[in-house]
C-alpha atoms as a PDB file:
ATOM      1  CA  UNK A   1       0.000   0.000   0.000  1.00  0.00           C
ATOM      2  CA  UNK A   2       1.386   3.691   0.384  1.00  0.00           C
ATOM      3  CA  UNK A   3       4.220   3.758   1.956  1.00  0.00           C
ATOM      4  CA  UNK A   4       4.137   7.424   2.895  1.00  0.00           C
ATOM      5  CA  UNK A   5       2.442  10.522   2.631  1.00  0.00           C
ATOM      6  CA  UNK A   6       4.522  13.490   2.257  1.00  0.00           C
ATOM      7  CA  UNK A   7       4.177  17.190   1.518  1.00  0.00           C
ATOM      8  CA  UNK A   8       5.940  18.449  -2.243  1.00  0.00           C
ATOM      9  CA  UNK A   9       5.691  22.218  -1.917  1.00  0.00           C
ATOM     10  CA  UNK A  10       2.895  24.029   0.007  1.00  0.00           C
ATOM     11  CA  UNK A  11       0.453  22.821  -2.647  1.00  0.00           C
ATOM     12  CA  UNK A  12       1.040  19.202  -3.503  1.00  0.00           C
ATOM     13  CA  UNK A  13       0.632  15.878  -1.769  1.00  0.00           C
ATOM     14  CA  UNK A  14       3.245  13.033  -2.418  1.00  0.00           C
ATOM     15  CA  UNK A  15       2.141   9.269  -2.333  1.00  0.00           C
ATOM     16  CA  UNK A  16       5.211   7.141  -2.068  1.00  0.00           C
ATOM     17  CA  UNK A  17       4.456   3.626  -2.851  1.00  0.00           C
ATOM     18  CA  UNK A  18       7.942   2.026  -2.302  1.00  0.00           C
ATOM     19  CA  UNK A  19      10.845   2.072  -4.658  1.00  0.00           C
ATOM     20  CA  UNK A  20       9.723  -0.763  -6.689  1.00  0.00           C
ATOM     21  CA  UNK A  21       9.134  -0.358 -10.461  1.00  0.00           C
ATOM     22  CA  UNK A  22       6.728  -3.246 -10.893  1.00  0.00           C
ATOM     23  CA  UNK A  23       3.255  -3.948 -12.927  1.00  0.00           C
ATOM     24  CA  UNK A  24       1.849  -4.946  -9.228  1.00  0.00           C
ATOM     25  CA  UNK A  25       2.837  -1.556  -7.399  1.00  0.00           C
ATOM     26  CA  UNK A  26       1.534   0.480 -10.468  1.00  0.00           C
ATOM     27  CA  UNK A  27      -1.272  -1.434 -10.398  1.00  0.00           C
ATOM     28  CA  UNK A  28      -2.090  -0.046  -6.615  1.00  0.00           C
ATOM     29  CA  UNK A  29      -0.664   3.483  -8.378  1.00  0.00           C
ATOM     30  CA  UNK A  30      -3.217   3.700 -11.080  1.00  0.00           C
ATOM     31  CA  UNK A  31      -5.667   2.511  -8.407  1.00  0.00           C
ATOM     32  CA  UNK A  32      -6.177   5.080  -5.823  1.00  0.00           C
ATOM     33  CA  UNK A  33      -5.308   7.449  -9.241  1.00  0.00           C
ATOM     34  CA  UNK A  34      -8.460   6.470 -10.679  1.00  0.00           C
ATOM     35  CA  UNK A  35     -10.744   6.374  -7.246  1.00  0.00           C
ATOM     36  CA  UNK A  36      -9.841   9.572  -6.412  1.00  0.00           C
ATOM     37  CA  UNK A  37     -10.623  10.700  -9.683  1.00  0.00           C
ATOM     38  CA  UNK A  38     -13.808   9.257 -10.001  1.00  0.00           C
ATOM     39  CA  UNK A  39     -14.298  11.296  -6.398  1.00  0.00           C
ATOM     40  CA  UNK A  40     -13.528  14.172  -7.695  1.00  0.00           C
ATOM     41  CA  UNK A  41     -12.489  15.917  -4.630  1.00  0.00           C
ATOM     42  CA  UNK A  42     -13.023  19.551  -4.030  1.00  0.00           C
ATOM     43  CA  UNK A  43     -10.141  21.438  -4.296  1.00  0.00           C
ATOM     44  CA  UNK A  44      -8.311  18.849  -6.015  1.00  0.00           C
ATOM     45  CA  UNK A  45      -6.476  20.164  -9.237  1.00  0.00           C
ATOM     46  CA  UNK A  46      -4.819  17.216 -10.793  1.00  0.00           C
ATOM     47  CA  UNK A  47      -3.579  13.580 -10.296  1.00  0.00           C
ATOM     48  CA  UNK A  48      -0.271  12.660 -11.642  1.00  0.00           C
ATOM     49  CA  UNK A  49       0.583   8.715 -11.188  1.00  0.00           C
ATOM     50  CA  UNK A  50       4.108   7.537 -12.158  1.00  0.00           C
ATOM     51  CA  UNK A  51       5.784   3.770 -12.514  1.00  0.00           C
ATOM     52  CA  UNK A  52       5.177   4.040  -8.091  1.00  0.00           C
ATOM     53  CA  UNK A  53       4.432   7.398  -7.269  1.00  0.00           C
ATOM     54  CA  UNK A  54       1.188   9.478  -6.740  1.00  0.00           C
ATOM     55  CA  UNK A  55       1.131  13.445  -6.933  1.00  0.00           C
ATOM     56  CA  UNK A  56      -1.819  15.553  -6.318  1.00  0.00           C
ATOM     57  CA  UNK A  57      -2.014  19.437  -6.571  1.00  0.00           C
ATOM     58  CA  UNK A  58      -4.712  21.125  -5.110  1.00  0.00           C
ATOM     59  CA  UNK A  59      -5.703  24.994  -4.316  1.00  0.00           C
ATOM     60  CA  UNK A  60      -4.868  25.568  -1.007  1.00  0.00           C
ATOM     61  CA  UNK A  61      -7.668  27.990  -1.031  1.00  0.00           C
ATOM     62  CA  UNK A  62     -10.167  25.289  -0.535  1.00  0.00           C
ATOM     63  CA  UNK A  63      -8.330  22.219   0.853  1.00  0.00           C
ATOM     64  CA  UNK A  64      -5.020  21.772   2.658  1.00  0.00           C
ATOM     65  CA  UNK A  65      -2.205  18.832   3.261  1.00  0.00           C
ATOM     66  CA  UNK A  66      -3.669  17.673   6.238  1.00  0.00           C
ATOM     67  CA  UNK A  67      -7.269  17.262   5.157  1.00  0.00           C
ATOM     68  CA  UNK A  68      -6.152  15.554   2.154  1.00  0.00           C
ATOM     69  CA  UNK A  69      -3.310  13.042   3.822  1.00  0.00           C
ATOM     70  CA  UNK A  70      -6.283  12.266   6.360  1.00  0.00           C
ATOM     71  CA  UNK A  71      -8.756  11.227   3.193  1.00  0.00           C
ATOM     72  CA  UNK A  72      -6.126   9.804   1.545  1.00  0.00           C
ATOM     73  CA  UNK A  73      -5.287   7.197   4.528  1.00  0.00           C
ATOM     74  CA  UNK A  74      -9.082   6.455   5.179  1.00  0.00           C
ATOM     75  CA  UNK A  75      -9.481   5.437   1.619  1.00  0.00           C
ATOM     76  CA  UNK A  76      -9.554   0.884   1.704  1.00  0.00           C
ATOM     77  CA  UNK A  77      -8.953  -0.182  -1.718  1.00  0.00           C
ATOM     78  CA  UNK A  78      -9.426  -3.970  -2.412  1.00  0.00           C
ATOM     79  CA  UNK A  79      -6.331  -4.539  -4.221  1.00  0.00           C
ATOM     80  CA  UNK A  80      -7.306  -7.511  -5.607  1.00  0.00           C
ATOM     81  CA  UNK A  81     -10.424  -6.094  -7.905  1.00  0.00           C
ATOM     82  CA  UNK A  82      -8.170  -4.342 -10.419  1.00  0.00           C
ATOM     83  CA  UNK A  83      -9.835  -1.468 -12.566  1.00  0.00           C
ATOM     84  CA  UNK A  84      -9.103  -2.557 -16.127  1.00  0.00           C
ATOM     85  CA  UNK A  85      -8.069  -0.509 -18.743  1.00  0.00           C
ATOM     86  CA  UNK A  86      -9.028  -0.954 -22.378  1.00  0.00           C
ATOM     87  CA  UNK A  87      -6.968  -3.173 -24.916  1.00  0.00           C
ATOM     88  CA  UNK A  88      -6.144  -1.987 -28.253  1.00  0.00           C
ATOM     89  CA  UNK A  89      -3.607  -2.625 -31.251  1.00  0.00           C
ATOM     90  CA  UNK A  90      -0.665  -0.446 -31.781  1.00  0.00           C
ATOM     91  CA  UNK A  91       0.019  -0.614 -36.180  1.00  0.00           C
ATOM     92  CA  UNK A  92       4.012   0.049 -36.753  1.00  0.00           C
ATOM     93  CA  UNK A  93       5.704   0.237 -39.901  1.00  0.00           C
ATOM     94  CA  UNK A  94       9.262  -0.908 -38.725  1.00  0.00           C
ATOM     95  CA  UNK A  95      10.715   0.154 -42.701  1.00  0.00           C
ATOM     96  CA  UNK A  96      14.230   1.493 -42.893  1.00  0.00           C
ATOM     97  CA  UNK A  97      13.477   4.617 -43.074  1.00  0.00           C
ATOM     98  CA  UNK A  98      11.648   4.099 -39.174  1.00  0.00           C
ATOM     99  CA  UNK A  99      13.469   1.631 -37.652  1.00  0.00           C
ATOM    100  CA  UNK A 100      16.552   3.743 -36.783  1.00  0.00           C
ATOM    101  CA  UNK A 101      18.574   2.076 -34.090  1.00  0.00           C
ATOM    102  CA  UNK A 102      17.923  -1.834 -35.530  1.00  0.00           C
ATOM    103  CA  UNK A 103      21.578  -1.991 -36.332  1.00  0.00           C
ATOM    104  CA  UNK A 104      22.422  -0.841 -33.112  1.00  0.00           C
ATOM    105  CA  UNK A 105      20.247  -3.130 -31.219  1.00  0.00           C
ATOM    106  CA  UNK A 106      21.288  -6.036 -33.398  1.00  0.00           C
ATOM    107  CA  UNK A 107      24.760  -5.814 -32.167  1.00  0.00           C
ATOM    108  CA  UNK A 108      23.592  -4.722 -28.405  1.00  0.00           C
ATOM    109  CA  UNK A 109      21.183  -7.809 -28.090  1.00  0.00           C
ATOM    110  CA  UNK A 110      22.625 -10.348 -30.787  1.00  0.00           C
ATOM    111  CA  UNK A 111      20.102 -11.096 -32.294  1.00  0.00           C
ATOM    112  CA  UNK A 112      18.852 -10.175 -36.225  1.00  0.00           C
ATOM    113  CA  UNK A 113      16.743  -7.650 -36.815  1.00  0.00           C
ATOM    114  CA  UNK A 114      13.536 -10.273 -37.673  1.00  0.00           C
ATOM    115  CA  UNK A 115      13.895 -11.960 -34.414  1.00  0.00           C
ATOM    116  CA  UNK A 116      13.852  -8.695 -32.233  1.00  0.00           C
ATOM    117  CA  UNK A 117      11.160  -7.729 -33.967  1.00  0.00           C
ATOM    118  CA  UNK A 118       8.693 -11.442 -33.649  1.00  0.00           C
ATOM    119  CA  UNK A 119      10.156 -10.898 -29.699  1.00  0.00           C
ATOM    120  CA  UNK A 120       8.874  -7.236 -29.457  1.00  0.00           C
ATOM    121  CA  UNK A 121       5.500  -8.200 -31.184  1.00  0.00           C
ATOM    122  CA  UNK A 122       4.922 -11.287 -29.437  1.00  0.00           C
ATOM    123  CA  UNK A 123       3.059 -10.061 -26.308  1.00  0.00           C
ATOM    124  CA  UNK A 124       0.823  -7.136 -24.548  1.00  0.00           C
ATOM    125  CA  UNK A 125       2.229  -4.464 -22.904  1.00  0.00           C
ATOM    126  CA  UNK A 126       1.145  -2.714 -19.849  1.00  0.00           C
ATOM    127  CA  UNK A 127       0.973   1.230 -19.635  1.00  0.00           C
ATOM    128  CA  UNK A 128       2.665   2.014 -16.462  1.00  0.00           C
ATOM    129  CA  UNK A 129       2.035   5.955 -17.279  1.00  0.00           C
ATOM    130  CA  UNK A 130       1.655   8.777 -19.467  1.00  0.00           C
ATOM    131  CA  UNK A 131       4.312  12.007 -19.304  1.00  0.00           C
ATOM    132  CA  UNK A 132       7.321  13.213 -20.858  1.00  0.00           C
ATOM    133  CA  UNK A 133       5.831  14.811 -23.241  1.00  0.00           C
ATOM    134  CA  UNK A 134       1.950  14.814 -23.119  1.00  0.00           C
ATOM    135  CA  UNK A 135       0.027  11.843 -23.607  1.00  0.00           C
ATOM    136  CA  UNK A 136       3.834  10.134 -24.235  1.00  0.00           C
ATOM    137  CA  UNK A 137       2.717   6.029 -22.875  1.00  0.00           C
ATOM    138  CA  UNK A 138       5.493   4.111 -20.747  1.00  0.00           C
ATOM    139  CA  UNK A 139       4.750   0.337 -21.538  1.00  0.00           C
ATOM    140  CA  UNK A 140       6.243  -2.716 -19.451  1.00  0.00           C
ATOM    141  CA  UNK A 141       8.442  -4.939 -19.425  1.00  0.00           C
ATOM    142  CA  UNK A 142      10.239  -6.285 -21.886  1.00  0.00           C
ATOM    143  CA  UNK A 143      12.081  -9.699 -21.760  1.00  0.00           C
ATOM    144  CA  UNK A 144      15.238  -9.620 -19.647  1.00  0.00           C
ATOM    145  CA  UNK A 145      17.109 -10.363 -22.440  1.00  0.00           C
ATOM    146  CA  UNK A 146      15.449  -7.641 -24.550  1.00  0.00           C
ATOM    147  CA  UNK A 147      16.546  -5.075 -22.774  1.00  0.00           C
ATOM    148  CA  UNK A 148      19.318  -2.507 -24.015  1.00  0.00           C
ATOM    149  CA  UNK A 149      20.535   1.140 -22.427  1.00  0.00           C
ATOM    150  CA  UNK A 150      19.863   4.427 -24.124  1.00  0.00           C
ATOM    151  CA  UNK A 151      21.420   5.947 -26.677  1.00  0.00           C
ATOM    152  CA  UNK A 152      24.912   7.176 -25.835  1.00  0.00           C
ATOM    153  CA  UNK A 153      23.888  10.149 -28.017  1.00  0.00           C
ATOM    154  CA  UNK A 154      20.285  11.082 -27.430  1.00  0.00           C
ATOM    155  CA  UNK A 155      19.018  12.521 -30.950  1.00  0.00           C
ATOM    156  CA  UNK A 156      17.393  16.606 -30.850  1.00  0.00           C
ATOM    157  CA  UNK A 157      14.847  15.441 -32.851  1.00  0.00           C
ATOM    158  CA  UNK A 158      13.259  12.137 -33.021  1.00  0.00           C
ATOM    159  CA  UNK A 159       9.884  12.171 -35.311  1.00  0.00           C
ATOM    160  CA  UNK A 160       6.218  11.939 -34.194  1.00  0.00           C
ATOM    161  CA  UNK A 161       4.998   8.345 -33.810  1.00  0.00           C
ATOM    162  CA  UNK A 162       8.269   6.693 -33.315  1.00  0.00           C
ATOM    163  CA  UNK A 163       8.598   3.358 -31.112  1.00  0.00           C
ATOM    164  CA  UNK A 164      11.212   3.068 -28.751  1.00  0.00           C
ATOM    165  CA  UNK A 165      12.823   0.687 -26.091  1.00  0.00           C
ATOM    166  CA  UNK A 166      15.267   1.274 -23.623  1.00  0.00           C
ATOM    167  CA  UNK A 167      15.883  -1.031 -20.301  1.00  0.00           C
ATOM    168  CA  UNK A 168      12.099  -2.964 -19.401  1.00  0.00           C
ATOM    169  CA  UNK A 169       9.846  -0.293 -21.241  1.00  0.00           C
ATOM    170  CA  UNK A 170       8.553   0.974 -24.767  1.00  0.00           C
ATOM    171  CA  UNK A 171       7.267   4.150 -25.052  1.00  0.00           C
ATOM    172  CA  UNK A 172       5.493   6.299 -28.370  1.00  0.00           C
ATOM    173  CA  UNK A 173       6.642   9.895 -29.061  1.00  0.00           C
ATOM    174  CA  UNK A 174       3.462  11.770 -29.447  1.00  0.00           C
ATOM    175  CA  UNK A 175       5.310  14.520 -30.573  1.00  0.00           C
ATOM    176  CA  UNK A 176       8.887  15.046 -32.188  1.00  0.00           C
ATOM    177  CA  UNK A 177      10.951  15.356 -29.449  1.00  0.00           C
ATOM    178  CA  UNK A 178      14.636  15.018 -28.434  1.00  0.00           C
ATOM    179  CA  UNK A 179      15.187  11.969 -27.087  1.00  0.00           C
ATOM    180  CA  UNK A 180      17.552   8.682 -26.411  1.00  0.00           C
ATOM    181  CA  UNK A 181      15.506   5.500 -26.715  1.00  0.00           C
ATOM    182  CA  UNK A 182      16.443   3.351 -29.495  1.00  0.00           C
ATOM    183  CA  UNK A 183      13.609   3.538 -32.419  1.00  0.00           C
ATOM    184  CA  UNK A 184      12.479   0.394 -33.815  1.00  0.00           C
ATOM    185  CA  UNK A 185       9.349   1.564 -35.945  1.00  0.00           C
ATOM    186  CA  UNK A 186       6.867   4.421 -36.471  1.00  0.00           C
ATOM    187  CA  UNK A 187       3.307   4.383 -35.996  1.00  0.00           C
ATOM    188  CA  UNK A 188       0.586   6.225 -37.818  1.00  0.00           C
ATOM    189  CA  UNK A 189      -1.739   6.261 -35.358  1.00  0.00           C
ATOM    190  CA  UNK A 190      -2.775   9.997 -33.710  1.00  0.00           C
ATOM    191  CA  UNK A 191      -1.748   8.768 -29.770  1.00  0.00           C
ATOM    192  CA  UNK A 192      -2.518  12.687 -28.349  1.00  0.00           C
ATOM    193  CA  UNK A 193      -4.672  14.805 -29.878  1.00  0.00           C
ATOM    194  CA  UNK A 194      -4.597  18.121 -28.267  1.00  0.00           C
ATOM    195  CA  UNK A 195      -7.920  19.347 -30.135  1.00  0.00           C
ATOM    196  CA  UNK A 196      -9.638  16.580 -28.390  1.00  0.00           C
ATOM    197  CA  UNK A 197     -10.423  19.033 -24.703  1.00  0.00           C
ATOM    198  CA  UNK A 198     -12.400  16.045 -23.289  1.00  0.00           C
ATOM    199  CA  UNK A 199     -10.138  13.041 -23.860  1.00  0.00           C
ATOM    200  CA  UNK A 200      -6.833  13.716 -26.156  1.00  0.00           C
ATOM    201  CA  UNK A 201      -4.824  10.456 -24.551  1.00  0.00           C
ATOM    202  CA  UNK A 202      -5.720   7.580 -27.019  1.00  0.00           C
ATOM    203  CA  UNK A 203      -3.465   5.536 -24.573  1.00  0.00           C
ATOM    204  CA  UNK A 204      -4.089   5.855 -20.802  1.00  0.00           C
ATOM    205  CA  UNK A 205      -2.405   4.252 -17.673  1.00  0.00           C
ATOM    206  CA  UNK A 206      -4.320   0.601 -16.940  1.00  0.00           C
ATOM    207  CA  UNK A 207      -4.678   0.365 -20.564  1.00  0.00           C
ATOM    208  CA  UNK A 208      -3.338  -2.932 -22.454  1.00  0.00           C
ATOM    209  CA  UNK A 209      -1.635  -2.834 -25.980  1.00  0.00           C
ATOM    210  CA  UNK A 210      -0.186  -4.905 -28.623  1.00  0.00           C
ATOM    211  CA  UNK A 211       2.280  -4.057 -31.286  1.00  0.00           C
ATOM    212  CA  UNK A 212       1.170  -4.987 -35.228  1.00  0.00           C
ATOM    213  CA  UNK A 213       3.417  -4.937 -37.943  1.00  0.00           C
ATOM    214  CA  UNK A 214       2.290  -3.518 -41.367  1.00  0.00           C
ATOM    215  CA  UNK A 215       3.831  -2.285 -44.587  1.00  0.00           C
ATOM    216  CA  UNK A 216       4.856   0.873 -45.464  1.00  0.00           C
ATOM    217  CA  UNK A 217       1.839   1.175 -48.184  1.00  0.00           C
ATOM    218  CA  UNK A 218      -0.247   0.772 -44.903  1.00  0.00           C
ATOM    219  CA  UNK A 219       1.302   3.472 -43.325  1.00  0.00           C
ATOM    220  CA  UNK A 220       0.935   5.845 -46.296  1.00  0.00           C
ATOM    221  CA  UNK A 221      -2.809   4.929 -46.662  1.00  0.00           C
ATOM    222  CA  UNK A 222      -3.752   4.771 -42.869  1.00  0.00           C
ATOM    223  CA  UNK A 223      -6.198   7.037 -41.953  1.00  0.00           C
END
């Protein structure tokens, strides 16, 4: 459960829940993230939830640290009835032109370039969290052996829609962005929109996805 409650500024309430990066302590994360959402607490002003962390800003105006901490440590959660998210396919055109640090992970992981790929496609992937950049998912965990460090390097711009790994976790830029994961594909799916006001995260923490290969001429005529 949380491990403790702590004060982050004079408008912000920090929910440590221990220094474990693991789908089972996200799980509790996203959890009390989404109850106290669906509460919508007066003087709340946002929810942030990380791979084990929650952070809540609120107007001190209306509500305070104290009042808040209290709520927060009255609130029973049965851990065991997990809120799930919604599943959903992930199209990415892994083409030269996208798949820009292949090469590199060949050599890193020793493995050819088909066989990363049939390992990376095989399963679902869990969305630990959103940030970054907005609406930017954070999927876990990749296979031990899968796993690979950053780029030494980080690029200043890597495009829109690009996949990338680095250590257990995949993530999509939903915007070009600098950036140091290692890009194995591009997707032409629209993961943020920031004209949508009501709901612009395609992807959202909870949520399950799987990776689908197709051509280039599906990229170019997705819509």
């Amino acid at each position: 459960m949380i491990k403790n409650i702590l004060n982050l500024g004079d408008s912000a309430v920090y929910c440590d829940f221990g220094p474990d990066v693991n789908k089972e302590t996200n799980r509790k994360v996203i959890n009390y993230f989404k109850f106290l959402k669906e509460k919508n607490i007066d003087g709340v002003l946002n929810l942030t939830p990380s791979y084990n962390k929650l952070i809540i800003t609120f107007d001190l105006n209306i509500t305070n640290f104290q009042k808040l901490k209290d709520l927060i440590k009255s609130i029973k959660i049965d851990q065991s009835k997990n809120s799930e998210g919604k599943k959903l396919e992930v199209p990415i055109c892994c083409d030269e032109e996208f798949s820009l640090d292949i090469k590199r992970l060949e050599k890193k992981l020793n493995l050819d370039s088909q066989k990363i790929l049939q390992r990376i496609f095989e399963k679902e992937y869990f969305c630990y969290m959103t940030g970054f950049i907005a609406g930017m998912p954070f999927f876990g965990d990749l296979d031990i052996d899968m796993r690979c460090n950053r780029l030494e390097t980080p690029r200043l711009k890597v495009p829109k829609g690009s996949i990338g790994i680095t250590e257990q976790f995949a993530n999509i830029y939903t915007e070009e962005s600098p950036g140091g994961w290692n890009i194995i594909g591009k997707t032409p799916l629209e993961v943020f929109d920031r004209n949508n006001q009501e709901n612009p995260a395609l992807i959202n923490p909870g949520d399950v996805i799987q990776f689908k290969l197709i051509t280039k001429k599906d990229f170019d005529n997705y819509k």
